[in-house]
Protein backbone atom coordinates (compact mmCIF):
# COMPACT_ATOMS: atom_id res chain seq x y z
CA UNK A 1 -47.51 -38.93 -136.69
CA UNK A 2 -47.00 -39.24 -133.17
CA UNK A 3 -45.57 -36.25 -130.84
CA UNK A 4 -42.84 -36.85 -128.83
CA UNK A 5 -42.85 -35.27 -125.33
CA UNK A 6 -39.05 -34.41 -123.87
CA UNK A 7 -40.68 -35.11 -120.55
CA UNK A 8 -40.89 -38.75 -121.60
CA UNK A 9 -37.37 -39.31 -122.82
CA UNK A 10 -35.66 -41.82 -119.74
CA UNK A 11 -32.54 -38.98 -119.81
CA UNK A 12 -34.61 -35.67 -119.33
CA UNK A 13 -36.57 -36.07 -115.87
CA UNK A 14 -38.64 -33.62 -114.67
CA UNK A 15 -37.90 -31.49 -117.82
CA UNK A 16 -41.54 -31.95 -118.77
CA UNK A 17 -42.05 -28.16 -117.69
CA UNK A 18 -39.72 -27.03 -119.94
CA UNK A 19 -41.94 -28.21 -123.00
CA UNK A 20 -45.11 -26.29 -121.54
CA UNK A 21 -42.77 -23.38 -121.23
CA UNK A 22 -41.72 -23.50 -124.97
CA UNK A 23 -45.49 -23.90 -125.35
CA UNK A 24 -46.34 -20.69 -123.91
CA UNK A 25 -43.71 -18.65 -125.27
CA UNK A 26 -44.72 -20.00 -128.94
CA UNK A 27 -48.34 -18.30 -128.25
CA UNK A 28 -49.42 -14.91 -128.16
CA UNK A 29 -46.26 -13.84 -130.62
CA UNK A 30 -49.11 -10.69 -132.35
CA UNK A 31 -46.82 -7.85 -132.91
CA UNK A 32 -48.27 -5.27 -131.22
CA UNK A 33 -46.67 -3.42 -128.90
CA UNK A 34 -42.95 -3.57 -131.04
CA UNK A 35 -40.11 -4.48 -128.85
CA UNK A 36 -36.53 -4.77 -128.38
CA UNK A 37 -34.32 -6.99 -126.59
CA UNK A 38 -30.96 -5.99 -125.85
CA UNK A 39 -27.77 -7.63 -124.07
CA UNK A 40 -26.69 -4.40 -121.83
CA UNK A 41 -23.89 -6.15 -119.77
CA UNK A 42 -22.27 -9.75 -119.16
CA UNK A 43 -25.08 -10.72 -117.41
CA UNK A 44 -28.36 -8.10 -118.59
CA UNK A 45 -30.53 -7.74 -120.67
CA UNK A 46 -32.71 -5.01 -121.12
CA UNK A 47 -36.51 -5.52 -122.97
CA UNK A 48 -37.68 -2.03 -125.06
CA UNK A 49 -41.59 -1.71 -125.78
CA UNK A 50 -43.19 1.12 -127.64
CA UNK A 51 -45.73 2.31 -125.64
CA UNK A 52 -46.48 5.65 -127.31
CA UNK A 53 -49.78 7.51 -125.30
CA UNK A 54 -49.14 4.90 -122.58
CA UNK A 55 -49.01 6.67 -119.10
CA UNK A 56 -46.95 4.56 -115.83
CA UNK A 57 -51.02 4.07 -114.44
CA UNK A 58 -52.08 2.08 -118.30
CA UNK A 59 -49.28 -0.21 -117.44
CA UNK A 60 -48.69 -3.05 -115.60
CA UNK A 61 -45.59 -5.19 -115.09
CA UNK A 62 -45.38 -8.80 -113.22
CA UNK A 63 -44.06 -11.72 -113.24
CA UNK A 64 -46.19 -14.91 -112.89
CA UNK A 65 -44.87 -18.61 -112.91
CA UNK A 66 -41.40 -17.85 -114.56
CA UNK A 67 -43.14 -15.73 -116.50
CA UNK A 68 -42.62 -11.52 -117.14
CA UNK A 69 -46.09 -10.37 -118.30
CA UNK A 70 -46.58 -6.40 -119.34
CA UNK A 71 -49.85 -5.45 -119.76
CA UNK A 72 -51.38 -1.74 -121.23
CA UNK A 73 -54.94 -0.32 -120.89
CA UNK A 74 -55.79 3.09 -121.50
CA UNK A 75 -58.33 4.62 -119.72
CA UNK A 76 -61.39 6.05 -121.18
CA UNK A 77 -60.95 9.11 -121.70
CA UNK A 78 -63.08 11.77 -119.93
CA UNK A 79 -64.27 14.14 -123.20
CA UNK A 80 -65.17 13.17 -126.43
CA UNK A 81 -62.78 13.48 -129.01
CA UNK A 82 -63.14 13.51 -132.76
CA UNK A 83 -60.05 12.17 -134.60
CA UNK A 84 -59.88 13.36 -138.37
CA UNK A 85 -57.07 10.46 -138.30
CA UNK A 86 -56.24 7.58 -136.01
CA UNK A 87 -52.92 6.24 -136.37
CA UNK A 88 -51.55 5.88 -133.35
CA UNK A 89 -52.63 2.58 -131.52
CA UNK A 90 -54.29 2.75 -127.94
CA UNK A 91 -55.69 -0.64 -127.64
CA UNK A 92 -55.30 -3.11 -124.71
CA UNK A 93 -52.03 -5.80 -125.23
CA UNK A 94 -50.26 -7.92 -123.36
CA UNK A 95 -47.07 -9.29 -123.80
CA UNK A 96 -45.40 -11.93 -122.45
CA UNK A 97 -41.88 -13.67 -121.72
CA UNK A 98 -40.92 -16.92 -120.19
CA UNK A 99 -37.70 -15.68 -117.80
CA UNK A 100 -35.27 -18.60 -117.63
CA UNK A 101 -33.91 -20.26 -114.51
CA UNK A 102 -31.81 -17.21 -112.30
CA UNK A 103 -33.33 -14.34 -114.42
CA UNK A 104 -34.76 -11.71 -112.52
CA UNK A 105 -35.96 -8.25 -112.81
CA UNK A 106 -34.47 -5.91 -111.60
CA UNK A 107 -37.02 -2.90 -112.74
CA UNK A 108 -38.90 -0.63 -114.99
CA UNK A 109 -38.59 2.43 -116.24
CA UNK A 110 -40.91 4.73 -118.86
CA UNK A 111 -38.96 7.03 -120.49
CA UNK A 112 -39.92 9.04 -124.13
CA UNK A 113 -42.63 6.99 -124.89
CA UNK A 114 -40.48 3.40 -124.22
CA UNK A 115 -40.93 0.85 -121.59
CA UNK A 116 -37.45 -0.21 -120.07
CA UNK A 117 -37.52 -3.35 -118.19
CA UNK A 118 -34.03 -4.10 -117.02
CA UNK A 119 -33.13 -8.33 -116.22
CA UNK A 120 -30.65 -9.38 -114.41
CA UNK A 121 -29.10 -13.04 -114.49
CA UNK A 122 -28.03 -14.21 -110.89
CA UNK A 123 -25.41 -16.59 -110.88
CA UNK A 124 -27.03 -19.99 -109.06
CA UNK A 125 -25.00 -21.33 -106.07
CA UNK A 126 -23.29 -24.44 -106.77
CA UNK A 127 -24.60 -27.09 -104.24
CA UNK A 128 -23.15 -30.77 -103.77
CA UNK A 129 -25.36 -33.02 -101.86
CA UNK A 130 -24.71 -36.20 -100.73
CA UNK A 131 -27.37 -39.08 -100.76
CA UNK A 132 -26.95 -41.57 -98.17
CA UNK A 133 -27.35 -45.13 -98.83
CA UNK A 134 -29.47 -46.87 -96.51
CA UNK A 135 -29.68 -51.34 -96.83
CA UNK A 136 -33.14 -52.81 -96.19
């Protein structure tokens, strides 16, 4: 069985980005940390991420290549402990989502042991262009 690319189809030029895009959003889908993603306003959105135990330094929030990453490490901490029982999580994750065309963030917030990162979709100027023709 062959795999069709959309960047080959005569119709879709210089979509071929879109189908590594798709790829990397397909990967990494673990489950851990849970999230929510929530439409806030006409043109928000607002991502949700349990980060129990998670202090503002353990986390990190960027965006790369059209890309919002979050990433969490804990730092070791100082004193031994001794945990009778270990249920809440405090390993390393990251989490990532591809952020379409005009989607920005606006910011993050920690609040109760949730990540808040607020996006924002700005609406593109339209812009007509006119090619000259030139005869050879």
């Amino acid at each position: 069985m062959t795999k069709i690319s959309l960047g080959a189809h005569p119709y879709l030029l210089g979509f071929d980005q879109l189908e590594r895009l798709a790829e990397r959003a397909a990967k990494g889908a673990e489950g851990y940390p849970p999230y929510n993603i929530e439409h806030v306003a006409p043109d928000g959105f607002r991502i949700t991420l349990a980060v129990a135990g998670f202090s503002e330094a353990d986390l990190s929030v960027t965006t790369e290549d059209r890309q919002l990453v979050i990433r969490g490490r804990m730092a070791e901490p100082e004193e031994e402990r001794v945990f009778l029982h270990r249920g809440i999580a405090a390993r390393a994750f990251q989490r990532s989502f591809v952020l379409a065309d005009g989607v920005e963030v606006e910011g993050a917030q920690i609040e109760n042991g949730l990540l808040h990162v607020d996006l924002r979709r700005v609406q593109p100027q339209q812009v007509v262009q006119t090619i000259p023709i030139s005869r050879r």
